[in-house]
Protein backbone atom coordinates (compact mmCIF):
# COMPACT_ATOMS: atom_id res chain seq x y z
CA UNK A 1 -24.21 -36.43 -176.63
CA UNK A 2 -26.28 -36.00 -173.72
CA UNK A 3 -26.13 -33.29 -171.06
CA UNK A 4 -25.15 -35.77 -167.97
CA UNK A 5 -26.68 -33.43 -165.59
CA UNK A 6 -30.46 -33.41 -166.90
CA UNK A 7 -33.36 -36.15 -165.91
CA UNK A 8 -32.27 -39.00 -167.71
CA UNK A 9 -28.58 -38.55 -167.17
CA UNK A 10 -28.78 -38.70 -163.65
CA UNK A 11 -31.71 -41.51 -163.20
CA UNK A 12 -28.78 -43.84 -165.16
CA UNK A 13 -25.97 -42.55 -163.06
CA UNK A 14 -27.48 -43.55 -159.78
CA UNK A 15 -28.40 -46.97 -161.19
CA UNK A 16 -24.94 -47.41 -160.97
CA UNK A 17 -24.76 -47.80 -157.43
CA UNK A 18 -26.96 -50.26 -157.77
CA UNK A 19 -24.40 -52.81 -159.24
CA UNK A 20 -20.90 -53.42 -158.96
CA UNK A 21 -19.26 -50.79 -160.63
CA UNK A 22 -15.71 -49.87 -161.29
CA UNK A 23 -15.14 -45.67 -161.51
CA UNK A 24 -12.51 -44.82 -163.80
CA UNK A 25 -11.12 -41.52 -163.75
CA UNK A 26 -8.36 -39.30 -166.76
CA UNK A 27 -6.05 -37.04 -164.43
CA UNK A 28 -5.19 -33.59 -166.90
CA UNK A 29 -8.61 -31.88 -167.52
CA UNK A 30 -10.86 -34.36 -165.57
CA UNK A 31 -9.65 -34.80 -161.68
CA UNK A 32 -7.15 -31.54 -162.13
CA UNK A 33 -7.43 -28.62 -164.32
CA UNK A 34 -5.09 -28.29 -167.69
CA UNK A 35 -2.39 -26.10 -166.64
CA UNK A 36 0.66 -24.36 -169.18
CA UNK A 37 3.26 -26.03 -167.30
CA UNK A 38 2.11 -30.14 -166.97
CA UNK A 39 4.30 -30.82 -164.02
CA UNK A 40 2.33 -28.40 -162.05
CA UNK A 41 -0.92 -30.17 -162.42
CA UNK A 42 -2.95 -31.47 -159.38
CA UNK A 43 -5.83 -32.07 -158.13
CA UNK A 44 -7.37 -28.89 -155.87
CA UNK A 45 -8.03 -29.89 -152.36
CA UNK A 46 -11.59 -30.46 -152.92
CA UNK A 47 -11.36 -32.60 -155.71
CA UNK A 48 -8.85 -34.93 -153.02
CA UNK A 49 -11.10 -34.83 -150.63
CA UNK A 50 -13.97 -36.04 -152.53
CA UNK A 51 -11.80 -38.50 -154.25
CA UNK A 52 -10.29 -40.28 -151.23
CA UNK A 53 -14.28 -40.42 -149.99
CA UNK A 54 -15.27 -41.99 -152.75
CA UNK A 55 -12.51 -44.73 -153.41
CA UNK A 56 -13.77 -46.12 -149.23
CA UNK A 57 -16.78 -46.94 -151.30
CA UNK A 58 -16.09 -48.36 -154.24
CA UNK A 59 -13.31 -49.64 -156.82
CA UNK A 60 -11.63 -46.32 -158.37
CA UNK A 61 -9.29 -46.56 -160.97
CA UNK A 62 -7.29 -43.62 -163.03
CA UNK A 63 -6.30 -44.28 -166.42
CA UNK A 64 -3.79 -41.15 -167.80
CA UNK A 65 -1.00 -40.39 -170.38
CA UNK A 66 0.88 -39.98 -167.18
CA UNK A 67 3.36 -42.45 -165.78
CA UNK A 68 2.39 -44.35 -162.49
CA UNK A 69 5.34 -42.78 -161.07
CA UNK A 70 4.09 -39.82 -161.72
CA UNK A 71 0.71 -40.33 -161.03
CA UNK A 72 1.62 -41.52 -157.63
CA UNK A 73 3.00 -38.15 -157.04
CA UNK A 74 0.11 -36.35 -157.93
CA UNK A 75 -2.56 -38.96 -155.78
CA UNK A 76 -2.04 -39.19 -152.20
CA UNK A 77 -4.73 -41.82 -151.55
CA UNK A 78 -4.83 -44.90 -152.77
CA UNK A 79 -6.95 -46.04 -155.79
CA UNK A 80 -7.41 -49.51 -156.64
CA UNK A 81 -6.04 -49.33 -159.85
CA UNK A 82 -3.55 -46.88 -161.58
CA UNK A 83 -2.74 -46.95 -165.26
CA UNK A 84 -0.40 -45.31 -166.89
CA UNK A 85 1.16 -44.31 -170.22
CA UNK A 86 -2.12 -44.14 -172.09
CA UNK A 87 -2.95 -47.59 -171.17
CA UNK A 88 0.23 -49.11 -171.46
CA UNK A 89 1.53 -49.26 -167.68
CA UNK A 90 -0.73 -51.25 -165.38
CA UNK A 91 0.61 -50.56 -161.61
CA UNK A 92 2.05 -53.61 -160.25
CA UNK A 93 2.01 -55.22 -163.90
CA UNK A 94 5.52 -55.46 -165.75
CA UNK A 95 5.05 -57.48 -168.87
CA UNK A 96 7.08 -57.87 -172.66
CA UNK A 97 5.26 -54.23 -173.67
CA UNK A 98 6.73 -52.25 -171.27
CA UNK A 99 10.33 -53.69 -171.88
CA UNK A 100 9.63 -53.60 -175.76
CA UNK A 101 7.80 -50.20 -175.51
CA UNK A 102 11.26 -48.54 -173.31
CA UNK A 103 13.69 -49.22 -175.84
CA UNK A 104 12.09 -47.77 -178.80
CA UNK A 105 11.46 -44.95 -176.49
CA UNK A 106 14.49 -44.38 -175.97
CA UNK A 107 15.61 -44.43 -179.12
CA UNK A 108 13.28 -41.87 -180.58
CA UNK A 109 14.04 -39.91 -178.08
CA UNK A 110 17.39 -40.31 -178.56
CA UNK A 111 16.41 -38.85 -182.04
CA UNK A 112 14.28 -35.97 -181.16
CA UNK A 113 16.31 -34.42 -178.62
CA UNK A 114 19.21 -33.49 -181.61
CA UNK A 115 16.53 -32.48 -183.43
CA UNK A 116 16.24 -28.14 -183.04
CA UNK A 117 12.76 -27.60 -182.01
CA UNK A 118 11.60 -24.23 -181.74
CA UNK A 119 8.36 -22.28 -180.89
CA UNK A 120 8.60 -23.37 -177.21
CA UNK A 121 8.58 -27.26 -177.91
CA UNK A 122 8.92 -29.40 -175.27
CA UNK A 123 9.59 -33.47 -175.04
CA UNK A 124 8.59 -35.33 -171.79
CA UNK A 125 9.80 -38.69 -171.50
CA UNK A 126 7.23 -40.93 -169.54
CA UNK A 127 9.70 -44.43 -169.80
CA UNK A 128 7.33 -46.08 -172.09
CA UNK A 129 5.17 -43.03 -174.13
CA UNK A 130 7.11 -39.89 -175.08
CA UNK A 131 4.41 -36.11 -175.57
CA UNK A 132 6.19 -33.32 -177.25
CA UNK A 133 4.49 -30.39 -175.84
CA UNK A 134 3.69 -27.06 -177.38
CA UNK A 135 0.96 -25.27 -175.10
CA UNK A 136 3.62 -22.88 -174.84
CA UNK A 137 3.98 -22.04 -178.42
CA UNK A 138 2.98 -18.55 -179.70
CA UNK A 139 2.74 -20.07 -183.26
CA UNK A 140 1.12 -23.06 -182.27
CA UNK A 141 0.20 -24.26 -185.93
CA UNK A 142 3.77 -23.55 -186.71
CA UNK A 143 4.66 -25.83 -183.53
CA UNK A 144 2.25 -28.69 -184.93
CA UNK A 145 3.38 -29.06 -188.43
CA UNK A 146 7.27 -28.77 -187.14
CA UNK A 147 6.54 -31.63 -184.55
CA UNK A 148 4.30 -33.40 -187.93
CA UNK A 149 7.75 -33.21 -189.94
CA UNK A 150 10.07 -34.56 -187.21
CA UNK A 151 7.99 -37.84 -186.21
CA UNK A 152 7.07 -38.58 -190.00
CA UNK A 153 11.53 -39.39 -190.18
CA UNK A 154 10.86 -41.86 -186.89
CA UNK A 155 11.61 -45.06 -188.12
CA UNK A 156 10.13 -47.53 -186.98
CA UNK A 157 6.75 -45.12 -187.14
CA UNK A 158 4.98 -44.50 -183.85
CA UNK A 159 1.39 -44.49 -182.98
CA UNK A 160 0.49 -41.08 -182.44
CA UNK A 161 -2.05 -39.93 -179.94
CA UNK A 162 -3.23 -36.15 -180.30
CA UNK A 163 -3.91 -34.32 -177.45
CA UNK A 164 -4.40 -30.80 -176.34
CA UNK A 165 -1.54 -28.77 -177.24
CA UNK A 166 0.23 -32.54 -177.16
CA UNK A 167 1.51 -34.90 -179.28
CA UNK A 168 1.39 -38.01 -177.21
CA UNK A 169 4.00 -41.24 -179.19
CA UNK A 170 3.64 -44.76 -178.59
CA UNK A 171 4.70 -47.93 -179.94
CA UNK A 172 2.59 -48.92 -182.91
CA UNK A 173 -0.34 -51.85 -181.22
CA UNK A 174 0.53 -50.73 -177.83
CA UNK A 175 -2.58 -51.21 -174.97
CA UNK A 176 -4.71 -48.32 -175.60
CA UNK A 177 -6.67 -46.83 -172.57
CA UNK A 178 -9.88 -49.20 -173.66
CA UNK A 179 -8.16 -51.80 -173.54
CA UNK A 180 -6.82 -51.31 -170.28
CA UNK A 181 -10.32 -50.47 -168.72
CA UNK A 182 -11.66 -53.76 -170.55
CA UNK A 183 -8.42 -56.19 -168.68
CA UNK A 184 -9.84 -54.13 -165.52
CA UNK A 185 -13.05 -55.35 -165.65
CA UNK A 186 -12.14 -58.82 -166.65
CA UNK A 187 -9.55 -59.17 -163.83
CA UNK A 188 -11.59 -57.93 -160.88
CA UNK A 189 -15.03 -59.55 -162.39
CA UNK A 190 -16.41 -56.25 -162.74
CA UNK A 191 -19.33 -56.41 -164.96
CA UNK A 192 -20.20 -52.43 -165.26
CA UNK A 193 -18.20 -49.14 -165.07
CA UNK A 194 -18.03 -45.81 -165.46
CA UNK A 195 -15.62 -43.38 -167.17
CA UNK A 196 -15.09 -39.32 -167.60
CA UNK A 197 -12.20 -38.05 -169.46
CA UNK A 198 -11.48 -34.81 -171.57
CA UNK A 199 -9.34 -35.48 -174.56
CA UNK A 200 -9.28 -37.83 -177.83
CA UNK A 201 -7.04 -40.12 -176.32
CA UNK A 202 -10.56 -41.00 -174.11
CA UNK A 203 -12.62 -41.89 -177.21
CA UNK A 204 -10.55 -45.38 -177.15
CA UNK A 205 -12.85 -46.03 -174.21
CA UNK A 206 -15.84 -44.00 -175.32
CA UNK A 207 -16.18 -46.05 -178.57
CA UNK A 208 -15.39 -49.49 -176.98
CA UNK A 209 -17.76 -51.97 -178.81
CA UNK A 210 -19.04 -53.19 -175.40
CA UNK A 211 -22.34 -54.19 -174.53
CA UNK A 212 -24.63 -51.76 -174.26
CA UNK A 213 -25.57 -50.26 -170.96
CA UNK A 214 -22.21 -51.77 -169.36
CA UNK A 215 -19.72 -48.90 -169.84
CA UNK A 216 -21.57 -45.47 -169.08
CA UNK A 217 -19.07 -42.42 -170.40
CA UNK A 218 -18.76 -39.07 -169.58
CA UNK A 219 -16.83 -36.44 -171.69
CA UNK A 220 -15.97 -33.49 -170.11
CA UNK A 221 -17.22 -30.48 -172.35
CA UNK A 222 -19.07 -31.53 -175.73
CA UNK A 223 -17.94 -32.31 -178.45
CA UNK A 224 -20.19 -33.43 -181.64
CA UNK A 225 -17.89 -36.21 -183.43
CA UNK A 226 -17.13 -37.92 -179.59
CA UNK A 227 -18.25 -41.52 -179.11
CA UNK A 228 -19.09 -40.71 -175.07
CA UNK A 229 -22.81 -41.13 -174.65
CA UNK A 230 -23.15 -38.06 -171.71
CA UNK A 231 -21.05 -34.44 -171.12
CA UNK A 232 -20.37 -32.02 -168.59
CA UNK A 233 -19.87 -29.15 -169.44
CA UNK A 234 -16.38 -27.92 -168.29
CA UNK A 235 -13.84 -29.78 -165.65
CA UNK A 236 -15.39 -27.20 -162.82
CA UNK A 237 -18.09 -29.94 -162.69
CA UNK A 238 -16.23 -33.06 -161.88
CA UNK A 239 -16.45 -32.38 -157.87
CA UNK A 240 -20.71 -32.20 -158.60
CA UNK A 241 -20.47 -35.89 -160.03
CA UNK A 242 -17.94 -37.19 -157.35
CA UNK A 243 -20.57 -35.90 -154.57
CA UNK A 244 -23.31 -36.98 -157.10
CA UNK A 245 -21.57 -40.87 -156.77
CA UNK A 246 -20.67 -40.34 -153.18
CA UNK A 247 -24.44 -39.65 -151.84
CA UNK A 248 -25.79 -42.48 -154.14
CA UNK A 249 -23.55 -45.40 -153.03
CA UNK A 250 -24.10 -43.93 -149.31
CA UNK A 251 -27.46 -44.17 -149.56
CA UNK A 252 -27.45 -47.46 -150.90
CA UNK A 253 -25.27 -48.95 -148.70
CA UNK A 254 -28.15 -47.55 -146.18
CA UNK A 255 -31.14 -48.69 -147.65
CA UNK A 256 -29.24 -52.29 -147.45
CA UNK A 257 -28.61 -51.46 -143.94
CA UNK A 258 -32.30 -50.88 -142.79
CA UNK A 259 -33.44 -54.23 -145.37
CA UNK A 260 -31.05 -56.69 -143.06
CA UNK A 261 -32.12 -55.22 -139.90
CA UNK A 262 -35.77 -56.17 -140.60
């Protein structure tokens, strides 16, 4: 991986706004901070303020383990895309998934809520993903091989998607967040993007087998065995490379300015 933030790094991010490019955004530890108690996660003020600038300039998408609802509750401008449930949930978008992807939801949750966690596990139901939670746990490698035990009895057997201090379930050969970004791209006939995210639920996008040069990823903080070409080096950073984006595009859009007035 490749410090974002040095020569190169930067000389290919500003190429960006160069072309038509779609900027794709995780929520938890990317656009807000990761917090003990998720429903108290949000972008700070800043971070909103650069974010609403930005999306008046070009396409902005979030992709998050997050529902839309909920993500709608946490963004109070207006992306052009929002995707939800890990990939699954495409805003505006109802297909056979979703319906499919509810009802087993339902019923594993259905299964894990009689089950008698302890170790300060929690189960969030997102509609169409279920995360059992244990950031809170004092014991958390006690927490992880109790949750381990409990979805191995799920029948039928979910995909799992680790995150931190999460265990994230979805139906087996549900969308994944790559494939998500990819339909993106394809509907809007957007040829490049770029993406940041934090966890391993991002490496679906960092290690899409795309063209080269079309997909430019950013991981926030590094990480040897990650597929993301570029890192920051902590989510304190993510306001430098929404101003970073912001004073490119605006300087393109004036250099095309002064070329038509000639």
């Amino acid at each position: 991986m490749i410090p974002l933030f040095n020569k190169d790094g930067l000389v290919v991010l500003e190429s960006l706004s160069f072309t038509n490019t779609l900027y794709a955004f995780d929520f938890d530890g990317t656009l807000a901070k990761i917090v003990r108690e998720p429903s108290s996660a949000k972008m700070s003020s800043e971070t909103h303020s650069l974010m609403v600038q930005l999306s008046k300039l070009v396409p902005v998408a979030i992709i998050s383990g997050r529902s839309v609802l909920d993500l709608k509750k946490r963004v109070a401008f207006k992306p052009k895309f929002l995707i939800g449930n890990h990939g699954l949930e495409i805003q505006g978008n109802e297909n056979s998934h979703l319906v499919s992807a509810s009802n087993m939801c339902a019923q594993w949750l259905n299964i894990l809520r009689k089950t008698k966690f302890s170790y300060g596990i929690e189960i969030e139901d997102k509609k169409f993903s279920l995360s059992i939670h244990y950031i809170k746990s004092r014991k958390k490698a006690n927490a992880r091989m109790e949750i381990k035990k409990v979805l191995e009895t799920l029948d039928p057997k979910p995909q799992i998607l680790l995150g931190k201090c999460v265990f994230n379930i979805v139906p087996t050969g549900a969308p994944h967040k790559g494939t998500a970004l990819l339909r993106l791209l394809k509907d809007a006939n957007i040829k490049h993007a770029f993406y940041i995210g934090d966890d391993d639920t991002d490496e679906d996008i960092f290690s899409l087998p795309y063209q080269s040069g079309q997909i430019f990823t950013v991981r926030v903080g590094e990480k040897k065995k990650s597929h993301a070409s570029y890192f920051i080096k902590n989510q304190r950073e993510i306001n430098k490379i929404i101003k970073l984006l912001i004073k490119y595009h605006q300087s393109n859009v004036g250099s095309k300015g002064m070329k038509g007035t000639k």
